[in-house]
C-alpha atoms as a PDB file:
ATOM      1  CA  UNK A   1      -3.426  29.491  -2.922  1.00  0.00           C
ATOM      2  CA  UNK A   2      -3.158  25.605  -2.368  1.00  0.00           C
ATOM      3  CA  UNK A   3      -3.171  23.388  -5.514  1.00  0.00           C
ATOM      4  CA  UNK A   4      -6.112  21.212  -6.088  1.00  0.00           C
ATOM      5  CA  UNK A   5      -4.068  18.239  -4.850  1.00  0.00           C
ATOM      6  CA  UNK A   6      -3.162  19.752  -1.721  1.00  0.00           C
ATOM      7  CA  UNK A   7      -6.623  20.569  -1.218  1.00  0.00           C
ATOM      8  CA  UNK A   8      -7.974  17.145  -2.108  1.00  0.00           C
ATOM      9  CA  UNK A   9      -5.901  15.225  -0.095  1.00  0.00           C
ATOM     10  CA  UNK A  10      -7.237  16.283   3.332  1.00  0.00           C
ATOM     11  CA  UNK A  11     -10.765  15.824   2.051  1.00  0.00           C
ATOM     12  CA  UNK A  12     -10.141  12.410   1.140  1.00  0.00           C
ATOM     13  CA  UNK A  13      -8.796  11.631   4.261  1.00  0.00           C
ATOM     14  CA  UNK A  14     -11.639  13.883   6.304  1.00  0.00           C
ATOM     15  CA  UNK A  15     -14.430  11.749   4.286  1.00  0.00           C
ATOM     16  CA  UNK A  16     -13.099   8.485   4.649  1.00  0.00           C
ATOM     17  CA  UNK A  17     -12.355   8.535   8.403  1.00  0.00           C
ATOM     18  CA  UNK A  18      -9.187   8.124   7.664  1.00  0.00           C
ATOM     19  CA  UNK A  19      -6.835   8.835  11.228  1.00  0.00           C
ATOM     20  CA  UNK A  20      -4.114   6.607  10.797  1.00  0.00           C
ATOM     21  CA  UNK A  21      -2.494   9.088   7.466  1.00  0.00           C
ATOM     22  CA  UNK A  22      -1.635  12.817   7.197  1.00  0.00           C
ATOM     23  CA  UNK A  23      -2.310  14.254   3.472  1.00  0.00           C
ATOM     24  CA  UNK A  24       1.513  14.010   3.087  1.00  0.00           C
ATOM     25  CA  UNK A  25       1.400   9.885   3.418  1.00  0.00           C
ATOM     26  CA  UNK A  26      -1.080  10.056   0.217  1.00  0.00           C
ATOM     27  CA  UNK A  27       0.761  10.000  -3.181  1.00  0.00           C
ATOM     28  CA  UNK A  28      -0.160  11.734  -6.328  1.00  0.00           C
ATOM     29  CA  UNK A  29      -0.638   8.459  -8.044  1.00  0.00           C
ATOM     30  CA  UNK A  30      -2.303   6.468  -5.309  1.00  0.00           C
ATOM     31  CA  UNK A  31      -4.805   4.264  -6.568  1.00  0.00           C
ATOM     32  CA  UNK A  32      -8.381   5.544  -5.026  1.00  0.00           C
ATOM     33  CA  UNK A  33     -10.489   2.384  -6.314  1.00  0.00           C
ATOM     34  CA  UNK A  34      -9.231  -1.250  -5.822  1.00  0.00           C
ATOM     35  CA  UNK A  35      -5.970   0.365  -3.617  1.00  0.00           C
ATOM     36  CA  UNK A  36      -4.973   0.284  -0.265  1.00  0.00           C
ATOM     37  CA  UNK A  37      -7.915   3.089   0.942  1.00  0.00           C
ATOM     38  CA  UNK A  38     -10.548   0.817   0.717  1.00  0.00           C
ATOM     39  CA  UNK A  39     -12.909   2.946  -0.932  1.00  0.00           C
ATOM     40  CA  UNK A  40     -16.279   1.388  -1.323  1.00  0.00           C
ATOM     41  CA  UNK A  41     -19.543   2.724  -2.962  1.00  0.00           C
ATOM     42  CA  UNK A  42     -20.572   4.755   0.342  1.00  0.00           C
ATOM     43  CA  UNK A  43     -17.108   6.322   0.575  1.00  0.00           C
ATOM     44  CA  UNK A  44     -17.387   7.834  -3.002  1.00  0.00           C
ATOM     45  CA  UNK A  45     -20.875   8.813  -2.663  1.00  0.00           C
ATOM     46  CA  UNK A  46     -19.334  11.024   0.023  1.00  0.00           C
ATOM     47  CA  UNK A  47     -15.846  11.896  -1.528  1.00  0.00           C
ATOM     48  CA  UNK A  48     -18.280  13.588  -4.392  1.00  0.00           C
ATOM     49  CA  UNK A  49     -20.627  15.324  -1.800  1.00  0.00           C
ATOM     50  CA  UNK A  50     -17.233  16.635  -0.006  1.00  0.00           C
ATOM     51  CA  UNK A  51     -15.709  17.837  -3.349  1.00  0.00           C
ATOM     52  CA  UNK A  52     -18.745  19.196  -4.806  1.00  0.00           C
ATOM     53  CA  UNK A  53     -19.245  21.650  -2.023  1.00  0.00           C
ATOM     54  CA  UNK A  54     -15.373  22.145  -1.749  1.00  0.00           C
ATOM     55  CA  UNK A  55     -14.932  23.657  -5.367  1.00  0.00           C
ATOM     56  CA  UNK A  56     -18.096  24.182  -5.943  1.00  0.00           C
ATOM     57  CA  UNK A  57     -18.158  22.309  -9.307  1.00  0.00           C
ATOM     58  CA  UNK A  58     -20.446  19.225  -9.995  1.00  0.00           C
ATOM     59  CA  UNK A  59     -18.389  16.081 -10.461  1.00  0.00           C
ATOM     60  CA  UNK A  60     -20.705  13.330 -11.325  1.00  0.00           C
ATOM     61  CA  UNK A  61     -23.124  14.516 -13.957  1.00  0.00           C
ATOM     62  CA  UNK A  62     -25.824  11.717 -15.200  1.00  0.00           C
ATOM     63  CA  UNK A  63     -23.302   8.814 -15.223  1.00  0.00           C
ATOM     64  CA  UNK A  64     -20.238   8.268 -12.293  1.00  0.00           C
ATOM     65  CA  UNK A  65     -17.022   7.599 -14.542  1.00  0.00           C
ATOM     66  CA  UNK A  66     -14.933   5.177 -12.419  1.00  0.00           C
ATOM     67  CA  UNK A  67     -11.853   6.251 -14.445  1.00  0.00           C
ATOM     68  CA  UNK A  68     -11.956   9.221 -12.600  1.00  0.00           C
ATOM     69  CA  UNK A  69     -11.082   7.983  -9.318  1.00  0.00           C
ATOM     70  CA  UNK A  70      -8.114   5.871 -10.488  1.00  0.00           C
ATOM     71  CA  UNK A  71      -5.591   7.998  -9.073  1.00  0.00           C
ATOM     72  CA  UNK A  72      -5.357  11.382  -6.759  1.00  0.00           C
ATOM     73  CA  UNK A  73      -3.687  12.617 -10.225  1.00  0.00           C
ATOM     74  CA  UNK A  74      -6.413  11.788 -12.236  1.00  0.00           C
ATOM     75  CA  UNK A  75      -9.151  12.883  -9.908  1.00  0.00           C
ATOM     76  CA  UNK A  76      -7.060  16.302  -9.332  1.00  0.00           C
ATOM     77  CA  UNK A  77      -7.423  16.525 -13.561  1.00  0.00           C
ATOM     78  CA  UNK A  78     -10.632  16.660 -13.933  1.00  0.00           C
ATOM     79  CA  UNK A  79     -11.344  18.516 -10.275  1.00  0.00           C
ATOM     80  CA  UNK A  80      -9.075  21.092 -12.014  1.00  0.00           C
ATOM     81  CA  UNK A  81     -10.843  20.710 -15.530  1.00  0.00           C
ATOM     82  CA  UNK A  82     -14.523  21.483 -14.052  1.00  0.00           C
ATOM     83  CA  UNK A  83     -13.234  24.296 -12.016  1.00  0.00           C
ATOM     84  CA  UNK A  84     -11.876  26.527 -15.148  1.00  0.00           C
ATOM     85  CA  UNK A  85     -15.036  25.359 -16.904  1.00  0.00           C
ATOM     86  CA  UNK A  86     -17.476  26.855 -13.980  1.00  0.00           C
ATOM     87  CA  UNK A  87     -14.828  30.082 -14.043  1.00  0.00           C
ATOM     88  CA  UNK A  88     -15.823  30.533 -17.563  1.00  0.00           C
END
């Protein structure tokens, strides 16, 4: 079964439009806010919607934590973390 990264990364580039990059061309630490993606408010509202029904978890809760989007690492964290949790 593919990792949660490897999964991720053709999300990201399905919801942001993104043509010009294959999910090998994204890095494990790239930078999803303030980077070179371009992400702007729209694009994570539907990142979330596109995860959320991937895993089947519920990312955003009551508040959005931007420190969860600093990197494909640390979004892949706690992707992983809310997956064992619904598991459980």
């Amino acid at each position: 079964m593919p990792t949660v990264k490897e999964q991720l990364k053709p999300i990201i580039l399905k919801s942001l439009r993104i043509t010009d990059m294959t999910p090998e061309d994204l890095r494990d630490d790239q930078p999803l806010l303030g980077g070179e993606l371009e992400i702007d408010s729209v694009d994570i509202l539907q990142l979330v919607l596109e995860i959320e029904r991937h895993f089947g978890i519920k990312l955003v809760e009551a508040n959005f934590d931007q420190k969860h989007f600093e990197s494909l690492n640390t979004l892949a964290s706690i992707i992983e973390s809310k997956v064992a949790a619904v598991r459980t």
